[in-house]
Protein backbone atom coordinates (compact mmCIF):
# COMPACT_ATOMS: atom_id res chain seq x y z
CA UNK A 1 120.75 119.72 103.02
CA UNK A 2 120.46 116.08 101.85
CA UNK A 3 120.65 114.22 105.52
CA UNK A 4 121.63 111.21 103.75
CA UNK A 5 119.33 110.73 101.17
CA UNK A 6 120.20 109.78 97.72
CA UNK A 7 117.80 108.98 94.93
CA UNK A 8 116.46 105.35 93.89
CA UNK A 9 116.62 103.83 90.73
CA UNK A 10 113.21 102.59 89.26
CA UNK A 11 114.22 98.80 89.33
CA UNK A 12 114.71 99.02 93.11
CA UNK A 13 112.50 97.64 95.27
CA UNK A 14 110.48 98.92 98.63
CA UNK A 15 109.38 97.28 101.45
CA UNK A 16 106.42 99.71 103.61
CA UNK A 17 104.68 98.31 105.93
CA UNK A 18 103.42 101.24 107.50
CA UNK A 19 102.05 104.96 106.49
CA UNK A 20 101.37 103.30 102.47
CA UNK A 21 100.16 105.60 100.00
CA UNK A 22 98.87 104.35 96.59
CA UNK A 23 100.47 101.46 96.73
CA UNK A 24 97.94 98.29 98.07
CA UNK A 25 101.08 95.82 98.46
CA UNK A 26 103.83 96.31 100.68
CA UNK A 27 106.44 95.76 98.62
CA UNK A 28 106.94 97.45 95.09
CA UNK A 29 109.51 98.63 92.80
CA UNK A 30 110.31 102.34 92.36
CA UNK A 31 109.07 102.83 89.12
CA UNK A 32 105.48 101.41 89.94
CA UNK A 33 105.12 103.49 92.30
CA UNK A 34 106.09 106.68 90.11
CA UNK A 35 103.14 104.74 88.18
CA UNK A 36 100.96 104.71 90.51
CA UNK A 37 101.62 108.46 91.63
CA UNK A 38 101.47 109.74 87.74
CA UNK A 39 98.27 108.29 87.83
CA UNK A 40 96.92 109.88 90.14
CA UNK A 41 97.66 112.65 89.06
CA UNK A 42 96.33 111.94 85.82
CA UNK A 43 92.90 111.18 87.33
CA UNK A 44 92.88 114.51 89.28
CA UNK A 45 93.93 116.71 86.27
CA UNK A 46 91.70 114.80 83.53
CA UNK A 47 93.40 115.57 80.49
CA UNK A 48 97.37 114.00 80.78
CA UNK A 49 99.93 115.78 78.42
CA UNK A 50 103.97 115.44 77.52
CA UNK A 51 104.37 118.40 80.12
CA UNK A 52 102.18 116.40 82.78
CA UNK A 53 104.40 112.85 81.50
CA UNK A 54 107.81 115.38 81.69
CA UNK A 55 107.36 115.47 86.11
CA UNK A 56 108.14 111.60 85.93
CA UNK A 57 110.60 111.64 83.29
CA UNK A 58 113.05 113.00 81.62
CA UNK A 59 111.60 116.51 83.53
CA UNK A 60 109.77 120.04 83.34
CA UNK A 61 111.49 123.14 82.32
CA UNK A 62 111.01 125.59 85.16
CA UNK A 63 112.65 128.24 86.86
CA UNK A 64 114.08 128.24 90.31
CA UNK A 65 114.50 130.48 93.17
CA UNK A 66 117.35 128.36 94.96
CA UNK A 67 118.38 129.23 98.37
CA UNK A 68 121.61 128.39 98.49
CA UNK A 69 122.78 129.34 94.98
CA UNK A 70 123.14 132.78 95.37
CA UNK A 71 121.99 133.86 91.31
CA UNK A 72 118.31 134.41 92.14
CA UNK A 73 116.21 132.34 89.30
CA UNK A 74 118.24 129.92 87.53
CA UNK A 75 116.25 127.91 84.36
CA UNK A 76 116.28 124.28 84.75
CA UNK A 77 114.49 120.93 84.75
CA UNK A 78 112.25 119.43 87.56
CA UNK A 79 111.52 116.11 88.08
CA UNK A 80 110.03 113.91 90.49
CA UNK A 81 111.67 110.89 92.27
CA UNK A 82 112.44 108.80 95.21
CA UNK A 83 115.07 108.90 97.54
CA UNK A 84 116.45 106.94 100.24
CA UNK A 85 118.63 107.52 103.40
CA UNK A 86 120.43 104.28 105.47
CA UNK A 87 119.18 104.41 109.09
CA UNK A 88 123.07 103.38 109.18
CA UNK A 89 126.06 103.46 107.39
CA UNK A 90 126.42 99.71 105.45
CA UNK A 91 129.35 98.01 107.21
CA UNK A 92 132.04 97.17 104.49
CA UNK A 93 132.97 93.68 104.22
CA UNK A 94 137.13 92.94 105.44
CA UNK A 95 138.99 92.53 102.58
CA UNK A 96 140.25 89.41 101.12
CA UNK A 97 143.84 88.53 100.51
CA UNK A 98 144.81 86.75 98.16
CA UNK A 99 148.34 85.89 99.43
CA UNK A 100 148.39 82.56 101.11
CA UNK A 101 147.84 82.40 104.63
CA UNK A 102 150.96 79.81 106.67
CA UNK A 103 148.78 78.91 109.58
CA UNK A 104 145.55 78.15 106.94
CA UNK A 105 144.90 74.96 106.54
CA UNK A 106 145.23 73.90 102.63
CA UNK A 107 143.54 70.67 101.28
CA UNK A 108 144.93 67.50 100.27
CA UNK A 109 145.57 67.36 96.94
CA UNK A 110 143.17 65.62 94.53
CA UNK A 111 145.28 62.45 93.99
CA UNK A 112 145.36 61.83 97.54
CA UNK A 113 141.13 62.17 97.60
CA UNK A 114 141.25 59.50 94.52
CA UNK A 115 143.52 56.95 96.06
CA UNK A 116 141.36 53.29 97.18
CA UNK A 117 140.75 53.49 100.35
CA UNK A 118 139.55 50.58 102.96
CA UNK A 119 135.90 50.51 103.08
CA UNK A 120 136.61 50.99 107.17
CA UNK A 121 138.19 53.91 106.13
CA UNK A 122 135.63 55.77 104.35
CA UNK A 123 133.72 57.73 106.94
CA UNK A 124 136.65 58.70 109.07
CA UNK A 125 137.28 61.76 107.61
CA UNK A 126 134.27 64.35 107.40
CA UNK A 127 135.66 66.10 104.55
CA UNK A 128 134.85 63.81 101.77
């Protein structure tokens, strides 16, 4: 069960202003804070390997005991990474046509704009 959540790419961006972990500023991209997390773990384990670099990249070959799959073990790749779930669904914008409207208003056309005008004239009409 997902509820939502789909995974970031590293060159998005975060905003947390709340319940931080290893980052100090609020706002960070994905992949520094994959960084930040790798190196962490690096400090814990001491000595950091391909297999230890493999969790934040391309991922670890593993076995797993899915529940949902119904095969028992399956062989695979793990990898760690963010995701992100929409409090709400993102409103699509209407769409635009690109038949002309009758009751639209269209512009004069650019001879009309370039015509000499009185210099009384000038500022009478807001859309020059």
């Amino acid at each position: 069960m997902d509820n939502g959540f789909t995974p970031m790419n590293d060159d998005e961006v975060l905003f947390v202003d709340r319940g931080r972990v290893l980052m100090t500023n609020p706002t960070f991209k994905v992949s520094e804070f994959l960084d930040q997390l790798a190196q962490a773990v690096s400090d814990r384990e001491g000595e950091w390997t391909e297999d230890n670099e493999a969790w934040f990249e391309d991922g670890l070959e593993c076995e797993a005991l899915r529940f949902n799959s119904g095969t028992g073990w399956q062989r695979g790749r793990v990898r760690i990474r963010l995701e992100f779930a929409p409090l709400k669904p993102q409103e699509r914008l209407p769409e635009r046509s690109s038949a002309r409207q009758p009751d639209v208003l269209q512009p004069e056309p650019l001879t009309d704009r370039l015509r000499p005008r009185n210099i009384d004239d000038i500022y009478s009409n807001d859309d020059y």
